[in-house]
Protein backbone atom coordinates (compact mmCIF):
# COMPACT_ATOMS: atom_id res chain seq x y z
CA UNK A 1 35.81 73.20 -39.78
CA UNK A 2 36.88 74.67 -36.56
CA UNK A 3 35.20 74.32 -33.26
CA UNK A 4 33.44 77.49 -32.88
CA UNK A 5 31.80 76.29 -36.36
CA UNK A 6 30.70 73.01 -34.81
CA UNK A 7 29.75 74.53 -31.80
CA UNK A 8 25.92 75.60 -31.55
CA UNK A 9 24.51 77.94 -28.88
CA UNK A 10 21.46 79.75 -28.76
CA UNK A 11 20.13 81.88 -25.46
CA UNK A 12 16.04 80.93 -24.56
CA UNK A 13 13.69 82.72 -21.88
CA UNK A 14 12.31 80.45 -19.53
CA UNK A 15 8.21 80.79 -20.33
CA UNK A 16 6.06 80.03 -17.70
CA UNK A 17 3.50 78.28 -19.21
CA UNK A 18 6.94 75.48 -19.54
CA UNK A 19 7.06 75.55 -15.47
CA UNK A 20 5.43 73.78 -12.83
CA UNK A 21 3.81 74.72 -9.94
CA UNK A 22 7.22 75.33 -8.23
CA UNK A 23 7.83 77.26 -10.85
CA UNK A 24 10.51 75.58 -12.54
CA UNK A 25 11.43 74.59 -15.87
CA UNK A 26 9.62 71.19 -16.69
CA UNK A 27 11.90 68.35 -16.87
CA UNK A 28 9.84 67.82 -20.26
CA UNK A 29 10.87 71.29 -21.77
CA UNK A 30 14.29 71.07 -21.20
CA UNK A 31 14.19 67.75 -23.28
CA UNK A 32 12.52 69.44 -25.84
CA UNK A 33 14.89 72.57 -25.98
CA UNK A 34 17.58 70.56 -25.85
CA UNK A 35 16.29 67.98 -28.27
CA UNK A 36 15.10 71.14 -30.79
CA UNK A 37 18.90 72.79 -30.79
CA UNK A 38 20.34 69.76 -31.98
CA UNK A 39 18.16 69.63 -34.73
CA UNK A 40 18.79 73.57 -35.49
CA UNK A 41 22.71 72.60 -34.90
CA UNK A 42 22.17 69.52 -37.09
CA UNK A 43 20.69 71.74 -40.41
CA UNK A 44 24.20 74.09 -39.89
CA UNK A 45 25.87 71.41 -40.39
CA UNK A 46 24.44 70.26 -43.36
CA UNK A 47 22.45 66.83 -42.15
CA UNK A 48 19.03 68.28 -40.77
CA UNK A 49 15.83 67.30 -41.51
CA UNK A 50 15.11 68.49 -45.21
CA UNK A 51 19.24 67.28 -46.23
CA UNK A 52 18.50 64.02 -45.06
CA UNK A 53 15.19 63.44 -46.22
CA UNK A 54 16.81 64.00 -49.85
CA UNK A 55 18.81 60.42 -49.30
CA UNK A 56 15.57 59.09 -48.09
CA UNK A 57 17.01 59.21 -44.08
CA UNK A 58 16.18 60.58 -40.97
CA UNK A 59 17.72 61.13 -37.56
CA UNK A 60 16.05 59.16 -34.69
CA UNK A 61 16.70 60.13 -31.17
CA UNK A 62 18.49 56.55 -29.55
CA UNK A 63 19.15 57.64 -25.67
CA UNK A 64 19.67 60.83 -23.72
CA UNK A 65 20.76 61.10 -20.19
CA UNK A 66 20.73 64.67 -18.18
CA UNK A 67 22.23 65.65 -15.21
CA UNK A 68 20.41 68.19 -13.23
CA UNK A 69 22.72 70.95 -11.19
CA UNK A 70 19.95 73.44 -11.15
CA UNK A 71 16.49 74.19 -12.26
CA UNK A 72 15.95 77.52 -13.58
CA UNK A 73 12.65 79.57 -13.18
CA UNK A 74 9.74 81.37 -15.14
CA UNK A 75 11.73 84.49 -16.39
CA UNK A 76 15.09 83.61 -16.07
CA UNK A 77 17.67 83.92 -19.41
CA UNK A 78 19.32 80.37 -20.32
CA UNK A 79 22.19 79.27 -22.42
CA UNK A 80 21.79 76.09 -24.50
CA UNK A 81 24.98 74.48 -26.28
CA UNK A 82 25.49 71.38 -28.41
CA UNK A 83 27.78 69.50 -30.61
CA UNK A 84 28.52 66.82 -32.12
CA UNK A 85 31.27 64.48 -30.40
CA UNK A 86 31.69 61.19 -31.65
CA UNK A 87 30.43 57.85 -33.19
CA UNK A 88 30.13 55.02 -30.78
CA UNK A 89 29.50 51.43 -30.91
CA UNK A 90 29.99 51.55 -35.00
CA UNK A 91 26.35 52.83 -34.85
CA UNK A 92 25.46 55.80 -32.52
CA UNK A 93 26.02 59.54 -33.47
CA UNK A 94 27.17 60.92 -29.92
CA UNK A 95 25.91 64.38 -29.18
CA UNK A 96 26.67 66.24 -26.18
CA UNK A 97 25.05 69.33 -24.56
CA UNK A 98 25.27 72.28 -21.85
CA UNK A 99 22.71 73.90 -20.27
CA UNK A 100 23.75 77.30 -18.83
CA UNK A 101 22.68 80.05 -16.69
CA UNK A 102 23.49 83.74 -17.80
CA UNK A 103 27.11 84.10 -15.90
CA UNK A 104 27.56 80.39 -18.05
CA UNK A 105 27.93 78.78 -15.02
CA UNK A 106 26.38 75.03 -15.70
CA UNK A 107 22.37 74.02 -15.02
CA UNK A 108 22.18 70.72 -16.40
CA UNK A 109 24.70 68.58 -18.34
CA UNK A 110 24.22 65.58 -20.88
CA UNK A 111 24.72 63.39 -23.62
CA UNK A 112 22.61 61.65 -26.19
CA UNK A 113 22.70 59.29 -28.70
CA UNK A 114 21.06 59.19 -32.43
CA UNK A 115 20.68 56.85 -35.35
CA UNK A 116 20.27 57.27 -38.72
CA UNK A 117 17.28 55.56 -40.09
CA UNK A 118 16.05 54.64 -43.90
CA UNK A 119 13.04 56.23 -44.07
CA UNK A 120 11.34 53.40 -46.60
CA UNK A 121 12.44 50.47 -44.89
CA UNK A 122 12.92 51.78 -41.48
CA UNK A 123 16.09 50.26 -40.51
CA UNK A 124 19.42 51.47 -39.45
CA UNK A 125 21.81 52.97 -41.35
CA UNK A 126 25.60 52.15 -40.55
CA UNK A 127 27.45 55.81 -40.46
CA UNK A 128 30.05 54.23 -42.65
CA UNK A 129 27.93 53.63 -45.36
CA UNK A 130 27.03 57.19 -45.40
CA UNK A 131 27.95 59.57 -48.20
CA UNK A 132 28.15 62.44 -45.75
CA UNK A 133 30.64 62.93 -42.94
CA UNK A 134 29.27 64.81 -39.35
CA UNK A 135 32.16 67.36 -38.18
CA UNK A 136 32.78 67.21 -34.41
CA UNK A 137 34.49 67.87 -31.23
CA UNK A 138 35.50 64.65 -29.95
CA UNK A 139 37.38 66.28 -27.00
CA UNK A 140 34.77 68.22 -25.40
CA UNK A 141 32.49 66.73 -22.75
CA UNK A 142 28.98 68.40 -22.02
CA UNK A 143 28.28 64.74 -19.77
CA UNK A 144 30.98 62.42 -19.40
CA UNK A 145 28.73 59.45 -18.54
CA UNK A 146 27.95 56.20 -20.78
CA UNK A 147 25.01 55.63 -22.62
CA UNK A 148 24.57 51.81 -21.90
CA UNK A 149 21.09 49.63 -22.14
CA UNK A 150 19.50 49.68 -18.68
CA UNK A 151 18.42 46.44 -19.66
CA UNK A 152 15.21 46.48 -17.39
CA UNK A 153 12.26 44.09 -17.04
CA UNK A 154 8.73 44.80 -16.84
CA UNK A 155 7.88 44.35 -13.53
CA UNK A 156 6.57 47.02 -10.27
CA UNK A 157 3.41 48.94 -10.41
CA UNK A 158 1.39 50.40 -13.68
CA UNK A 159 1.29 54.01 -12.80
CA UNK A 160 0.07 55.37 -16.00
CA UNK A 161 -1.81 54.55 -19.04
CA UNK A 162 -1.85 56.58 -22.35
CA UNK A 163 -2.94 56.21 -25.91
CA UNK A 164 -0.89 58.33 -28.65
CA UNK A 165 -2.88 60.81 -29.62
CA UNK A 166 -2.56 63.72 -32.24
CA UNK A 167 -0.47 65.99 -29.90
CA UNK A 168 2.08 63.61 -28.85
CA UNK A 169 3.08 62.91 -32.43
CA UNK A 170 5.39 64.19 -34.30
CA UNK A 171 6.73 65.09 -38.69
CA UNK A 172 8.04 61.58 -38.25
CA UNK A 173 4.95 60.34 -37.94
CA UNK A 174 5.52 58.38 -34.23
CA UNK A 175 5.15 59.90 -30.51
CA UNK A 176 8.06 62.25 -29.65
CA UNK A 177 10.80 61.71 -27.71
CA UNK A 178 9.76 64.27 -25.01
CA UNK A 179 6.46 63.00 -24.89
CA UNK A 180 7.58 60.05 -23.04
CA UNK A 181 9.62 62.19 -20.33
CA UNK A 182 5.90 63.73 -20.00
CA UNK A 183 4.52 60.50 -19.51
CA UNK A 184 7.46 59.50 -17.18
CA UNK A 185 6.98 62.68 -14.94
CA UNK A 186 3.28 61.71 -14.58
CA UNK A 187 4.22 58.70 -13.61
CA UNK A 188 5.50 59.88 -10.08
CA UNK A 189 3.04 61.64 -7.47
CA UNK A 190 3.26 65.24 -6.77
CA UNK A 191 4.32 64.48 -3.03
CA UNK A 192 7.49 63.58 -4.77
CA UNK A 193 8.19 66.25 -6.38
CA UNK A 194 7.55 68.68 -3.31
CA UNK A 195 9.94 66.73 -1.25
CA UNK A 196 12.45 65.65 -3.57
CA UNK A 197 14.92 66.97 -6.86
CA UNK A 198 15.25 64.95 -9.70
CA UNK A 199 18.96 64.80 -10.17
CA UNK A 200 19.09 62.60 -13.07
CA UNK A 201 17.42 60.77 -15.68
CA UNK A 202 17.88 58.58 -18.59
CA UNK A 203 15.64 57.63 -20.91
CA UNK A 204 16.14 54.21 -23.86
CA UNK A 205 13.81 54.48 -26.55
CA UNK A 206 13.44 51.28 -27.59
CA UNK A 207 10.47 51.00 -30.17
CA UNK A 208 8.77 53.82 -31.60
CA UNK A 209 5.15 54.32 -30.88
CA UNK A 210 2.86 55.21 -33.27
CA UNK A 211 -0.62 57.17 -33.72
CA UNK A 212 -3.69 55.50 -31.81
CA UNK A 213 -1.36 52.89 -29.54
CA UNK A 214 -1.46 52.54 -26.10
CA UNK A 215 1.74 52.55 -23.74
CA UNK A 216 1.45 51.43 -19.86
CA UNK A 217 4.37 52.68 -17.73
CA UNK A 218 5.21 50.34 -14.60
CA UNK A 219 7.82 51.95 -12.30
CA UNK A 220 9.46 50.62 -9.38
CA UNK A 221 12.94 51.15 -6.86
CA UNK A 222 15.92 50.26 -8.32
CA UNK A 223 17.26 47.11 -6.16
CA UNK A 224 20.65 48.41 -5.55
CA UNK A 225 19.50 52.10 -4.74
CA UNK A 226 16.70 53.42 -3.27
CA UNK A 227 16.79 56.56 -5.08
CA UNK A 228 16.86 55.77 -8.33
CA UNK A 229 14.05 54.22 -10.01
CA UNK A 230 13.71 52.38 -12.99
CA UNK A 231 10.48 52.92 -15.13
CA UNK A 232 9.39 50.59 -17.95
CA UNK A 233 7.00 52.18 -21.55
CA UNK A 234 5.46 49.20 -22.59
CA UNK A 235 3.36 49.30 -25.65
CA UNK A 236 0.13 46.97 -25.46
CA UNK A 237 -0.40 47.42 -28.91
CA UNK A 238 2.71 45.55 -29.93
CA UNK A 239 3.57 43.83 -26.99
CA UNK A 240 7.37 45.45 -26.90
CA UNK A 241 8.82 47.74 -24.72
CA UNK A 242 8.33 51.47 -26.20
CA UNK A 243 11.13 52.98 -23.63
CA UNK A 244 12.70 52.45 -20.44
CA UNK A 245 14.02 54.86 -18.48
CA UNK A 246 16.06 55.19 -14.89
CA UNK A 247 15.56 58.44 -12.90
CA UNK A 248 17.07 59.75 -9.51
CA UNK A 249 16.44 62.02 -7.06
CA UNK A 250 18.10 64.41 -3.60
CA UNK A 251 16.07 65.67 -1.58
CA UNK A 252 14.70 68.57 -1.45
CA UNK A 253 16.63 70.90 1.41
């Protein structure tokens, strides 16, 4: 299979009711956009939802980390890209993606990781026990940044306080992965989003959350860098941490 085969890229219209009240594109819906080609890119392939389900397996979403260039607007035409690049660690399914404006010049970047679960026991699957292999492009780079453990504690202030409810959950059954970017965004004050742009973010998911638990996010400034702060998902319900997540920001000029 040749690249342009691997290769998935769809164009989307920026809808407003996805913007905030700068009227950008939430940092939530790009997740989700992004999040929703790979599984379009995924069933092209021949490993989407319904062919795995058949072996009793489904794709979890591991980490994702995006680079923010530029945040298009209410109206504007986008390009979305993805593929995937590699298997790393003897366990992750590396997928990369670009986010584009019409002239293809770059709006966000990034990379994500996924693992294959058994859908009785819940467990991970090894990709070389699998009887299918995943074409890719291990050559191309939409971010060229690791996906490591941020290894954070709980610790800094609770800033929000959810239960999973009916609309944060999705076929799988537990809260979706842009759900928590949601929760993470609500996590910081408007003020900072007036003076500031979020340049990056990555976000762990460590646990999966399921229907009618309740997750307390505690945030606080990275030691080393004032910019970037770390924000901790813990679940109360299970006493584990759900997520963790590091984001930074530029100001706003």
């Amino acid at each position: 299979m040749d690249e342009d085969e691997i290769l998935y890229e769809q164009q989307e219209r920026v809808s407003s009711f996805e913007c905030d009240f700068q009227g950008q594109w939430k940092v939530a819906a790009i997740f989700q956009h992004l999040t929703e080609a790979a599984t379009i890119s995924a069933s092209r392939l021949g490993v989407g939802f319904d062919a795995m389900l058949e072996q009793n397996l489904y794709w979890v979403h591991s980490r994702m980390k995006i680079r923010f260039l530029h945040f298009p607007h209410a109206g504007d035409t986008v390009i979305l890209r993805t593929w995937p690049k590699t298997v790393q660690q003897k366990l992750f399914y590396v997928r990369d993606f670009e986010l584009l404006d019409e002239q293809k010049q770059p709006l966000a970047l990034a990379t994500s990781a996924w693992l294959v679960i058994n859908a009785g026991s819940r467990r991970m699957v090894s990709p070389y026990s699998l009887n299918f292999s995943l074409p890719s492009i291990p050559d191309r780079y939409g971010l060229d940044e690791p996906l490591e453990k941020l290894g954070f504690e709980r610790s800094g202030e609770e800033r929000l306080r959810v239960h999973a409810g009916y609309s944060a959950v999705d076929m799988l059954g537990h809260v979706n992965n842009s759900r928590y970017v949601e929760w993470i965004c609500d996590a910081f004050p408007m003020e900072m989003y007036r003076n500031n742009v979020l340049d990056w973010m990555q976000v762990n998911y460590d646990h999966e959350v399921r229907p009618g638990e309740e997750v307390a996010l505690f945030v606080e400034k990275n030691d080393n860098d004032a910019t970037t702060w770390q924000i901790i998902g813990e679940n109360l319900s299970t006493n584990v941490h759900a997520f963790e997540a590091g984001a930074h920001w530029r100001c706003r000029t």
